[in-house]
Protein backbone atom coordinates (compact mmCIF):
# COMPACT_ATOMS: atom_id res chain seq x y z
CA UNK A 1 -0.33 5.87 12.97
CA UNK A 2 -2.52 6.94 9.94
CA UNK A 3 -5.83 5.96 10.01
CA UNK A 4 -7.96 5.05 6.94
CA UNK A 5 -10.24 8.26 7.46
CA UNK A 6 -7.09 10.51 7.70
CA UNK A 7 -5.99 9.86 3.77
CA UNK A 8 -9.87 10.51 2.60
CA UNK A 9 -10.21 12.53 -0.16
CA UNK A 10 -13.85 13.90 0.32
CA UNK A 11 -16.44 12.37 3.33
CA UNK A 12 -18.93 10.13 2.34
CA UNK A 13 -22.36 10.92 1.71
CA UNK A 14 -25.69 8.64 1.65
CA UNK A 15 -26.17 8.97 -1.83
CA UNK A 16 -22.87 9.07 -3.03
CA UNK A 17 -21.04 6.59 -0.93
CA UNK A 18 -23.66 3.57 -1.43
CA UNK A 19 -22.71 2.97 -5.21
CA UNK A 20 -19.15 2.94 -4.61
CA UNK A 21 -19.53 0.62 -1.80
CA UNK A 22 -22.04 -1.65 -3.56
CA UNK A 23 -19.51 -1.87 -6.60
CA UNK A 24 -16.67 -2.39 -4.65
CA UNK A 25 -18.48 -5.40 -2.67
CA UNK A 26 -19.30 -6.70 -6.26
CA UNK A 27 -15.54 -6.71 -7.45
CA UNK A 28 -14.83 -8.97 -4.07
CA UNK A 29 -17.36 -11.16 -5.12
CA UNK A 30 -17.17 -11.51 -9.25
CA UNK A 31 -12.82 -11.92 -8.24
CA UNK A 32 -13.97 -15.07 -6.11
CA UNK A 33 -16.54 -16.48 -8.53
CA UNK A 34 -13.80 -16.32 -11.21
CA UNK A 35 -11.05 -18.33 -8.10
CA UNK A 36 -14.24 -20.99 -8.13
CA UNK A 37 -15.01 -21.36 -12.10
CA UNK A 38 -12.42 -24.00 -13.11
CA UNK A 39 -13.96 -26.45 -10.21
CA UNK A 40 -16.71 -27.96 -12.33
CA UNK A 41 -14.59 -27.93 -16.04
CA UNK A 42 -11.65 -30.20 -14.39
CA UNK A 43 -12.84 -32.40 -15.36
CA UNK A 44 -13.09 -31.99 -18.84
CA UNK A 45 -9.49 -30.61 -18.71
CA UNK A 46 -8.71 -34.23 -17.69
CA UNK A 47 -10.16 -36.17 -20.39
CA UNK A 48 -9.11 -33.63 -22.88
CA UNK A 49 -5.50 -33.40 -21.84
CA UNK A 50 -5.27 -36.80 -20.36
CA UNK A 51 -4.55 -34.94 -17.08
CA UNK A 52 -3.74 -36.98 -13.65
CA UNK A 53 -5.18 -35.76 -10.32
CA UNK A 54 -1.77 -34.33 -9.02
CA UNK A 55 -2.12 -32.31 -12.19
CA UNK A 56 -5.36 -30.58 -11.11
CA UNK A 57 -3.92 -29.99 -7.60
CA UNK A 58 -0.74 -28.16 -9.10
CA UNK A 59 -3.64 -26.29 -10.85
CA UNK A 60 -5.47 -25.50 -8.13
CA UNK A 61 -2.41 -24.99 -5.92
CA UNK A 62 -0.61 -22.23 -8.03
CA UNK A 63 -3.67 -19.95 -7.79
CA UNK A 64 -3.51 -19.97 -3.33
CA UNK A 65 0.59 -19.55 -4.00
CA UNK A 66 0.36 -16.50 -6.37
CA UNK A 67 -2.86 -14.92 -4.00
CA UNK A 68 -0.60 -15.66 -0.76
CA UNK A 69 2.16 -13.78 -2.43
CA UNK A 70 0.29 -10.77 -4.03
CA UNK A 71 -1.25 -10.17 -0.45
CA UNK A 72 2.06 -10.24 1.30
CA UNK A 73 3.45 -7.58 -1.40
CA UNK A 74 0.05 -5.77 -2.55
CA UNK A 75 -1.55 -5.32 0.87
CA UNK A 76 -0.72 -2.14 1.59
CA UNK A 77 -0.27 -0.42 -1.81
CA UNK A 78 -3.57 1.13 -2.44
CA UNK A 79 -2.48 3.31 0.95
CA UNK A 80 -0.05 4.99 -1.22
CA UNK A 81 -1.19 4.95 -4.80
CA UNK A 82 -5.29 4.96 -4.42
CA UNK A 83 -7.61 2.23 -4.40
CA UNK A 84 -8.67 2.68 -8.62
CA UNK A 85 -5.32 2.42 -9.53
CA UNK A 86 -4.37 -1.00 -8.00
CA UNK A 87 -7.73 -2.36 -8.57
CA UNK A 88 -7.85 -1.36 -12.14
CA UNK A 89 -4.32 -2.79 -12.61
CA UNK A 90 -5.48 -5.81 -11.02
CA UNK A 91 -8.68 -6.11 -12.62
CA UNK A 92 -6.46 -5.82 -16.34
CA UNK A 93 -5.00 -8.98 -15.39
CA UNK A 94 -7.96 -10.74 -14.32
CA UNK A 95 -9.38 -10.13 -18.00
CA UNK A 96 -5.55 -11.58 -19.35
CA UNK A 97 -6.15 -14.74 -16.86
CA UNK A 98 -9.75 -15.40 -18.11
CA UNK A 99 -8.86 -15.02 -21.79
CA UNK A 100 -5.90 -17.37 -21.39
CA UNK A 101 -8.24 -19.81 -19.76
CA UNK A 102 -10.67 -19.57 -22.37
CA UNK A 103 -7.56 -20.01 -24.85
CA UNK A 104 -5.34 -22.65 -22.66
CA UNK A 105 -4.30 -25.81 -24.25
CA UNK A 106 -2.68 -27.77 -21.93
CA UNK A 107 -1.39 -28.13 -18.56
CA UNK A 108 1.26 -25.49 -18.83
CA UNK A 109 -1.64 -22.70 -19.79
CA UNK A 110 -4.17 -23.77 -17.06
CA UNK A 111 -1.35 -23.17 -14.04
CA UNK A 112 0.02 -19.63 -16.02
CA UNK A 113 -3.88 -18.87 -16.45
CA UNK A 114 -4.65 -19.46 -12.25
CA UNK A 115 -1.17 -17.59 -10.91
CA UNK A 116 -2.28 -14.63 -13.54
CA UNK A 117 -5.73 -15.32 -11.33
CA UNK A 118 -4.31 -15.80 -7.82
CA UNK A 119 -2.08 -12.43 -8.22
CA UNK A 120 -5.23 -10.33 -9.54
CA UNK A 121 -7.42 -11.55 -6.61
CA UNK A 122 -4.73 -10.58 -4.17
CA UNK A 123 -4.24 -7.31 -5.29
CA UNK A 124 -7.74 -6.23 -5.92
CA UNK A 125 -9.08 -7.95 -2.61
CA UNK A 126 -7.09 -5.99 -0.43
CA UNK A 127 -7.38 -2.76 -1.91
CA UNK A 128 -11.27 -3.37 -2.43
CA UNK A 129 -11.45 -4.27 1.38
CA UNK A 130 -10.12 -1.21 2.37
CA UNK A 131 -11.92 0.71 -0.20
CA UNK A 132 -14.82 -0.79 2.13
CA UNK A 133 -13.78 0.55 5.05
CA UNK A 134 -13.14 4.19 3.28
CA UNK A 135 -16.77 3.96 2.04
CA UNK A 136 -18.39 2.93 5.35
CA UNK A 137 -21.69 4.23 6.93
CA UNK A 138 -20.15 5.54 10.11
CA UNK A 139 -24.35 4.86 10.98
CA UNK A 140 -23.18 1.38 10.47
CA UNK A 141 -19.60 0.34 11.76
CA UNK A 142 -19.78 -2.95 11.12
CA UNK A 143 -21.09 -3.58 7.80
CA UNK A 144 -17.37 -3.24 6.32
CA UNK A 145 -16.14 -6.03 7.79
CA UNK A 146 -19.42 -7.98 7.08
CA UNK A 147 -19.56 -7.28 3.97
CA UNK A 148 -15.64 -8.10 3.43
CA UNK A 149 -16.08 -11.68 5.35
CA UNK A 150 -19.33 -12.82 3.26
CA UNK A 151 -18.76 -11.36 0.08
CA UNK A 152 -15.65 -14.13 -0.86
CA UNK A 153 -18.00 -16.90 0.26
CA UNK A 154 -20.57 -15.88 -1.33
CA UNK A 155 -18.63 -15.35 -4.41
CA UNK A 156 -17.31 -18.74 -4.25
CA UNK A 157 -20.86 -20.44 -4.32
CA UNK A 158 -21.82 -18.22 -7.06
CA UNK A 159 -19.08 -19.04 -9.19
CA UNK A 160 -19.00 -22.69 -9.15
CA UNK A 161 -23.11 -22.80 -9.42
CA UNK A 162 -22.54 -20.71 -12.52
CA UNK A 163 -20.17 -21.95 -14.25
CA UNK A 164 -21.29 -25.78 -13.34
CA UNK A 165 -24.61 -24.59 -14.95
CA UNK A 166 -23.12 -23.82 -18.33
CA UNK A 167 -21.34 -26.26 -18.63
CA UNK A 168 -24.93 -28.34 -18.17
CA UNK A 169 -26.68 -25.99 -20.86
CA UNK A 170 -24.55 -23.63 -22.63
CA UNK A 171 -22.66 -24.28 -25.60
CA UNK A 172 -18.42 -24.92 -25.34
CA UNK A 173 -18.54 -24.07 -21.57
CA UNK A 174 -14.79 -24.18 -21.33
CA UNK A 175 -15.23 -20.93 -23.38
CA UNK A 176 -18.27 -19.27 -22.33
CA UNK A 177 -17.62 -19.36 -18.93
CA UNK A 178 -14.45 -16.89 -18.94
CA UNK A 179 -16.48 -14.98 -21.48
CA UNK A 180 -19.04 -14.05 -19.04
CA UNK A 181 -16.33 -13.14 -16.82
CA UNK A 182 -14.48 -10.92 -19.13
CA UNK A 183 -17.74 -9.47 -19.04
CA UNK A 184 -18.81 -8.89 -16.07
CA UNK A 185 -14.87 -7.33 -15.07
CA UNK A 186 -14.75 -4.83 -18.28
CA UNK A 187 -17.96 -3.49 -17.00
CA UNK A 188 -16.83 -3.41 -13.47
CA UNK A 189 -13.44 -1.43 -15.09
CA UNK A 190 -15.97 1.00 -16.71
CA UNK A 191 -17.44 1.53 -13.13
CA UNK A 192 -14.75 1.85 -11.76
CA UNK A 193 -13.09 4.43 -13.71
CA UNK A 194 -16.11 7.09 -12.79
CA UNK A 195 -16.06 6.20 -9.39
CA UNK A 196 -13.95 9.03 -7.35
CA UNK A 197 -10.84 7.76 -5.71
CA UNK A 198 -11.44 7.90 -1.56
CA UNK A 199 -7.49 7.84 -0.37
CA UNK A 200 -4.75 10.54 -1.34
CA UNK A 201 -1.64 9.75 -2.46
CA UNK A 202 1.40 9.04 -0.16
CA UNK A 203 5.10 8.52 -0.11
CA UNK A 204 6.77 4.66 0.02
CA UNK A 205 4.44 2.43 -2.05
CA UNK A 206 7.62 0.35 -3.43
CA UNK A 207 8.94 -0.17 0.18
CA UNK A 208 5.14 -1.00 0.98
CA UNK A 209 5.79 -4.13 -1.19
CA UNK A 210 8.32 -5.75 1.07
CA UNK A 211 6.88 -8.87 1.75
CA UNK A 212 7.10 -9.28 5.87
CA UNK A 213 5.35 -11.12 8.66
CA UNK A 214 4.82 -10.76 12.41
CA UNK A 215 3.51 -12.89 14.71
CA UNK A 216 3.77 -11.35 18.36
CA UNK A 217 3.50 -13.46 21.26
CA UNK A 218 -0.38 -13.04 22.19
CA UNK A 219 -1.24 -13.57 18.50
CA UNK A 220 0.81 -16.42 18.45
CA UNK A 221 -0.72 -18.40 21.02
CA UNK A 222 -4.07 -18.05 20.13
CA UNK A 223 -2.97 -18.96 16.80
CA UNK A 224 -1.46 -22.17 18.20
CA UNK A 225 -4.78 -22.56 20.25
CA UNK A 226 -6.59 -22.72 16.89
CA UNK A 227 -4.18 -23.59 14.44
CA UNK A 228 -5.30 -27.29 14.22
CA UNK A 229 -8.99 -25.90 13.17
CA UNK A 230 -7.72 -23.59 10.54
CA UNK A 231 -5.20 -25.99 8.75
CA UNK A 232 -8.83 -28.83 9.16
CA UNK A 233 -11.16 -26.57 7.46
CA UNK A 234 -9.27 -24.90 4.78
CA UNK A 235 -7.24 -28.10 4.19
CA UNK A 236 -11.10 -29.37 3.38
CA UNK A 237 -11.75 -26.21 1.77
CA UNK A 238 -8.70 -27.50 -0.62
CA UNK A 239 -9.98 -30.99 -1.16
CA UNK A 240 -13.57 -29.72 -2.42
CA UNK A 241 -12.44 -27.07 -4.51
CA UNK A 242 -9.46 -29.48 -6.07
CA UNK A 243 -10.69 -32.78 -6.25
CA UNK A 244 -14.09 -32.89 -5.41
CA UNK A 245 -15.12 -33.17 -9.15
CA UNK A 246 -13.26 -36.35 -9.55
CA UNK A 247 -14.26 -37.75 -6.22
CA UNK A 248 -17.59 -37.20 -6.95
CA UNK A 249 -17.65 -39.11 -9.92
CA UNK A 250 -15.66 -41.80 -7.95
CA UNK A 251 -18.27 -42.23 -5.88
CA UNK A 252 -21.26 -42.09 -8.55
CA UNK A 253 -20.08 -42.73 -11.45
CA UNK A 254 -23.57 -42.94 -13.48
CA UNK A 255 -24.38 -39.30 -12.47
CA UNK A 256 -24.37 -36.37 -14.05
CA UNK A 257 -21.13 -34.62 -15.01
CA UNK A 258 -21.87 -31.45 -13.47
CA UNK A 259 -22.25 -32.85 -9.65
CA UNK A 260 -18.93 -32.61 -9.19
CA UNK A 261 -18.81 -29.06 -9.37
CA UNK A 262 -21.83 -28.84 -6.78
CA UNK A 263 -19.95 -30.88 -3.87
CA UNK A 264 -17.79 -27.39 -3.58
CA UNK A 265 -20.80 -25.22 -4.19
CA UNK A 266 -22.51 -27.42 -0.68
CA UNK A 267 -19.63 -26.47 1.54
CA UNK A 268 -19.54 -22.49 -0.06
CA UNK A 269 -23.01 -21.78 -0.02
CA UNK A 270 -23.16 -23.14 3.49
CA UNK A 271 -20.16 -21.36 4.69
CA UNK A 272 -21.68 -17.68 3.56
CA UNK A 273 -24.78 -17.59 5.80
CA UNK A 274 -22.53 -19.69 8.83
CA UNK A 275 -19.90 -16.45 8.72
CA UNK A 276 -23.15 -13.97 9.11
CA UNK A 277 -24.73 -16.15 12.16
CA UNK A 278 -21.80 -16.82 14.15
CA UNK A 279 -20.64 -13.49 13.98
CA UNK A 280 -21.71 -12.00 17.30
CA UNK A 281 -20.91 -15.68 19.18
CA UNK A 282 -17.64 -15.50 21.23
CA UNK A 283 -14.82 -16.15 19.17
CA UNK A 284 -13.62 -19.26 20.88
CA UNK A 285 -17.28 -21.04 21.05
CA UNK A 286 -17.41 -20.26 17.12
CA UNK A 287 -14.18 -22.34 16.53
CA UNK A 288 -15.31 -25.41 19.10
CA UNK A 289 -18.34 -25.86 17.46
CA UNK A 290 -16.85 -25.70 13.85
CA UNK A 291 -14.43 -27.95 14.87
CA UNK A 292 -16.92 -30.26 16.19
CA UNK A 293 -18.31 -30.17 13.24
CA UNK A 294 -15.00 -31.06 10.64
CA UNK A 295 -15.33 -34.66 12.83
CA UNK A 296 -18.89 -35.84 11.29
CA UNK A 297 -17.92 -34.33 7.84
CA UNK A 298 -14.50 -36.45 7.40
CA UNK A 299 -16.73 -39.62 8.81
CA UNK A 300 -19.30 -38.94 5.86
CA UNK A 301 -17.27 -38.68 3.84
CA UNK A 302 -15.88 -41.76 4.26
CA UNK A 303 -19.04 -42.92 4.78
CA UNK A 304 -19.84 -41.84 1.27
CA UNK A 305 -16.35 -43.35 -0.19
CA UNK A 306 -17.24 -47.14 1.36
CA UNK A 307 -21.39 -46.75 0.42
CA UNK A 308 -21.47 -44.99 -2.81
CA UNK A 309 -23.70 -43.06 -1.68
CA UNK A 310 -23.76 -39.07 -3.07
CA UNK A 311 -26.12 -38.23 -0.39
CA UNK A 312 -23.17 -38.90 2.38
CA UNK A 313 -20.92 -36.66 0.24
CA UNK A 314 -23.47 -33.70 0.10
CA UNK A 315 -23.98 -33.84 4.09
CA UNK A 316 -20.60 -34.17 4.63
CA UNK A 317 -19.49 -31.07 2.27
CA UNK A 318 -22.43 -29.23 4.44
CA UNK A 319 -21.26 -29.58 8.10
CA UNK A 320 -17.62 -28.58 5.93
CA UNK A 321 -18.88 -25.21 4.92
CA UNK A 322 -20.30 -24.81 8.12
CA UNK A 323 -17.10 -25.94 9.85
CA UNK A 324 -15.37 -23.55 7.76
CA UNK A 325 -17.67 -20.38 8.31
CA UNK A 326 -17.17 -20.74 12.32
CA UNK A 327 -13.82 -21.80 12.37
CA UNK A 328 -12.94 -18.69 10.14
CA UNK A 329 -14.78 -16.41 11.92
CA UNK A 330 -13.96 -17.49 15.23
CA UNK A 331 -10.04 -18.41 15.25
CA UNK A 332 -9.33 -15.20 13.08
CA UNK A 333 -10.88 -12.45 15.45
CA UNK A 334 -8.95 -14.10 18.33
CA UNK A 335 -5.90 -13.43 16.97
CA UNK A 336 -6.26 -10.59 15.46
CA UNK A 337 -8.06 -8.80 18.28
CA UNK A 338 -5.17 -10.20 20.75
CA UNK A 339 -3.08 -7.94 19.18
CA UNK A 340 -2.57 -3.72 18.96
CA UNK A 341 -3.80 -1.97 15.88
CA UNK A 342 -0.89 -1.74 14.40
CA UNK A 343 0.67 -4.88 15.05
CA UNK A 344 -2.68 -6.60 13.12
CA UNK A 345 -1.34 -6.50 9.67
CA UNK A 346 1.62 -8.58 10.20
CA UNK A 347 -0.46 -10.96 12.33
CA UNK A 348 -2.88 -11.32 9.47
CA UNK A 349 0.02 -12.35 7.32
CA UNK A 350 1.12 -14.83 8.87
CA UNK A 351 -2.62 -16.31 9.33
CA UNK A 352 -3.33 -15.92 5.48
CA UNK A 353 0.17 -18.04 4.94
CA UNK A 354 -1.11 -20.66 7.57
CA UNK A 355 -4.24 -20.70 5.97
CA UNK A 356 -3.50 -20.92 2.39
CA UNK A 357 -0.94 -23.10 2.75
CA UNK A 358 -2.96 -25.56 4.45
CA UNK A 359 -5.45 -24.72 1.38
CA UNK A 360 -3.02 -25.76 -0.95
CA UNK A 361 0.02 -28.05 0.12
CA UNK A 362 -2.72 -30.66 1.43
CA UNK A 363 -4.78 -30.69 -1.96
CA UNK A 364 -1.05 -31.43 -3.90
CA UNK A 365 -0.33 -34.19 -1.41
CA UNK A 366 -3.03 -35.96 -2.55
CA UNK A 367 -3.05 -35.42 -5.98
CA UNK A 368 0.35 -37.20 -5.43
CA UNK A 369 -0.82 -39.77 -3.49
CA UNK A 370 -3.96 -40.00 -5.85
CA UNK A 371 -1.80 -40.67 -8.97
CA UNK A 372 0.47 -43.34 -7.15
CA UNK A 373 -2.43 -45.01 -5.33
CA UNK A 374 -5.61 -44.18 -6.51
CA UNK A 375 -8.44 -41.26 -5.73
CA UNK A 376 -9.71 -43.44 -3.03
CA UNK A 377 -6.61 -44.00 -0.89
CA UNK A 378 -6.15 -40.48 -1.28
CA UNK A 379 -9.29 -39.30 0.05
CA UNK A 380 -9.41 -41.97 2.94
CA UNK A 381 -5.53 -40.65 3.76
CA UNK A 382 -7.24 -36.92 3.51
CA UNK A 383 -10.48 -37.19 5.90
CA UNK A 384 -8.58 -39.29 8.21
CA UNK A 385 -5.90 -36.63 8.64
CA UNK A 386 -8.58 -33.55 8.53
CA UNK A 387 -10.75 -35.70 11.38
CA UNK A 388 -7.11 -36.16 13.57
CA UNK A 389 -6.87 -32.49 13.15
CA UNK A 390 -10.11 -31.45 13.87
CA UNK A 391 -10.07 -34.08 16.94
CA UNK A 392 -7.10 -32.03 18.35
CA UNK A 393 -8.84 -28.79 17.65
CA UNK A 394 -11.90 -29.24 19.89
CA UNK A 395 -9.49 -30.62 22.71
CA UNK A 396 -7.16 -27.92 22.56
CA UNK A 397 -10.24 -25.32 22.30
CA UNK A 398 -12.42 -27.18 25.15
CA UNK A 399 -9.61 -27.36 27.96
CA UNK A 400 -8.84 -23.80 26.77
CA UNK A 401 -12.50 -22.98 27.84
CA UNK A 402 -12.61 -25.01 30.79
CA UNK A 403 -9.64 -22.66 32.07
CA UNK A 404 -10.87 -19.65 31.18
CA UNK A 405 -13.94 -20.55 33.53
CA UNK A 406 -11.91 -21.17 36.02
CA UNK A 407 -9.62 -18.00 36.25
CA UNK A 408 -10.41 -14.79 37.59
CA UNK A 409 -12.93 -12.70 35.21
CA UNK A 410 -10.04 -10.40 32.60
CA UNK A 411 -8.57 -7.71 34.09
CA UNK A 412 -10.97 -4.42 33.71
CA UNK A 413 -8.08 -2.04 33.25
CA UNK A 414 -6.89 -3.43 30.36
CA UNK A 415 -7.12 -1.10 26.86
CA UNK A 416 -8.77 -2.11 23.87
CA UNK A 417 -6.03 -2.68 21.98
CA UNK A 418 -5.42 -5.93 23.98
CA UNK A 419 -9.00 -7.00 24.67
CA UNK A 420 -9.45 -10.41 23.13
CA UNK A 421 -12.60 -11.30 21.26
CA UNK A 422 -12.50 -14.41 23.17
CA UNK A 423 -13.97 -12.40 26.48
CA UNK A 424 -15.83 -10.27 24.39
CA UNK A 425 -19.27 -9.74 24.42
CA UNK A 426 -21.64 -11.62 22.07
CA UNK A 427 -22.84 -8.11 20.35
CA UNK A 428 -19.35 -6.96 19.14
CA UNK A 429 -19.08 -6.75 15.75
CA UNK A 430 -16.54 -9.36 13.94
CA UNK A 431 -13.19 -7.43 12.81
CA UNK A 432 -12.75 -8.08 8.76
CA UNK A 433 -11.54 -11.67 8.57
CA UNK A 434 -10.64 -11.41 4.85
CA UNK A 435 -8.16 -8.34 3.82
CA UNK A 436 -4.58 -7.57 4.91
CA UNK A 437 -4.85 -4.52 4.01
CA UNK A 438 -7.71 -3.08 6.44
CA UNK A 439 -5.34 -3.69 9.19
CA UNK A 440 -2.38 -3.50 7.70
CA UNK A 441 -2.05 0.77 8.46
């Protein structure tokens, strides 16, 4: 098994490694502001293009496909090619997605403009998170997978906060928007290119983009342990980011047009410091109490849908981003650390396709059920469900616990390759819950 030191082209230095690693921490984040941009300008897309809500789901939905898909085939590539090529490549069609944004004229443009998005992010993510790992301060063994958990929350809030703030105060937002972003990924490009490569080149990158899962048995039930949780938060995670816009403005309709982008920028900007504080809590306590916390959300929100009132909404998107950060962090190091090292890039493929499928086939569903029934059916349909999940989540989790107590303390012999994070102690650092590719070796 190759480790990610063994293919290093030259060892990393204070001064020369802290650059590279701040610039490649920057791509993660400027690739997830960009995945978050479109949120507040929905909804001028609908009134322009007289565009329903099931619309803006397909939309949204095409971009968590095409990532899903580029992480299942891209994972593993910059392993065999380098890290500059596949992020350059990927970072060249970022730039063609933003200009065809800034360009789109319909329907048809906005859904070839997010897959264009949702295969760049893939790529780049996974061959920036290992470019992470290349670049780490041995000093500092966890800041890789720190960095590689906050970094597409944080990017998230940023992007939506941005780009709902010109469209307040700058002028043809639908444009200048993606123009900043061209921007900002040209000069990251430029960086790029004089930054030195960190991994030598190796045989099989086109059988490295066989698209495969594996779930072995230990991952699999702790998956099933959490898998409620997951499919709660990042089902929620779908709503905001979808149709939180228009539900905003469904529940106050007299306010400002860019709240609706600020509902998504709650639960994100909440979620980034929740990942950094709950990551040295005990992987199953971190995914109780974010479940616990999905319940209140749902019940503001319909608190919010029957009371018009925006406050509701914002509280409830805020105990979502915090439900998200825990649940993330939590439920993703238990199964990845149930499993051997090199069994943990399979396992993390089949938890991104969990995940982003609960992101995205959700979030259609009730665009469809939005455009036969109305937004507000929809939404009542979607926090009941999320709350049902969530409800199951902290049962399944609590009994789990209440076992655990009750059986003998983990056996003392056993390796680290099967130590689960579950029994670990509260100061071991959190394995990268983002990238397929750092584990994928």
């Amino acid at each position: 098994m190759q480790s990610v030191s063994a293919g290093l082209v030259s060892p990393r230095t204070s001064t020369s490694g802290r650059l590279p690693f701040a610039l490649h921490v920057s791509i993660l984040i400027a690739l997830l502001a960009a995945s978050s941009a479109p949120t507040p300008l929905y909804p001028r897309y609908q009134a322009q293009w007289q565009l329903s809500a099931l619309d803006i789901t397909v939309v949204f939905s095409a971009y968590a496909l095409a990532l899903l898909i580029a992480l299942l085939t891209t994972g593993t590539l910059s392993d065999h090619v380098g890290r500059r090529p596949v992020l350059l490549g990927a970072l060249a069609v970022q730039v063609a997605s933003m200009a065809l944004f800034a360009t789109a004229g319909g329907l048809t443009a906005l859904i070839g403009a997010r897959v264009l998005q949702g295969i760049a992010t893939g790529a780049a993510t996974g061959a920036a998170g290992a470019a992470l790992v290349d670049l780490g301060d041995p000093a500092r063994p966890g800041l890789p997978a720190l960095a590689n958990s906050i970094a597409p929350v944080t990017g998230m809030a940023a992007g939506v906060l941005a780009a709902t703030l010109l469209v307040r105060f700058a002028p043809v937002p639908t444009i200048t928007v993606y123009a900043v972003l061209i921007a900002v990924f040209a000069a990251q490009a430029i960086a790029l290119v004089l930054t030195p490569e960190t991994v030598r080149r190796r045989p099989g990158a086109l059988r490295s983009t066989r698209p495969h899962l594996a779930l072995p048995p230990a991952a699999a039930h702790a998956l099933l342990l959490n898998g409620a949780g997951v499919v709660a938060v990042w089902a929620l995670g779908g709503f905001y980011s979808s149709l939180g816009p228009g539900f905003t403005r469904l529940i106050s309709p007299d306010g400002p047009d860019h709240a609706g982008g600020m509902v998504f920028f709650t639960m994100t900007a909440v979620a980034a410091p929740t990942v950094y504080f709950t990551r040295r809590m005990r992987a199953d306590v971190s995914a109780l109490v974010g479940s616990c916390a999905v319940i209140p959300a749902a019940v503001l929100t319909l608190g919010a849908l029957h009371l018009a009132g925006p406050v509701l909404l914002f509280a409830g998107a805020a105990l979502a981003g915090f439900g998200f950060g825990a649940v993330s962090q939590g439920a993703l190091r238990a199964v990845v650390d149930s499993v051997p090292a090199w069994e943990k890039g399979g396992t993390l493929a089949s938890y991104y396709v969990l995940s982003y499928l609960a992101m995205s086939l959700p979030a259609i569903g009730a665009g469809a059920l939005a455009a036969g029934f109305g937004l507000r059916a929809a939404a009542l349909a979607y926090a009941c469900c999320v709350a049902v999940l969530a409800t199951v989540a902290v049962a399944t989790q609590s009994a789990t616990l209440r076992g655990r107590r009750r059986s003998p303390s983990p056996d003392t012999h056993s390796g680290p390759a099967t130590r689960n994070y579950t029994s670990a102690s509260p100061g071991t650092p959190a394995p990268d819950i983002s990238l397929l590719a750092t584990h994928n070796r």
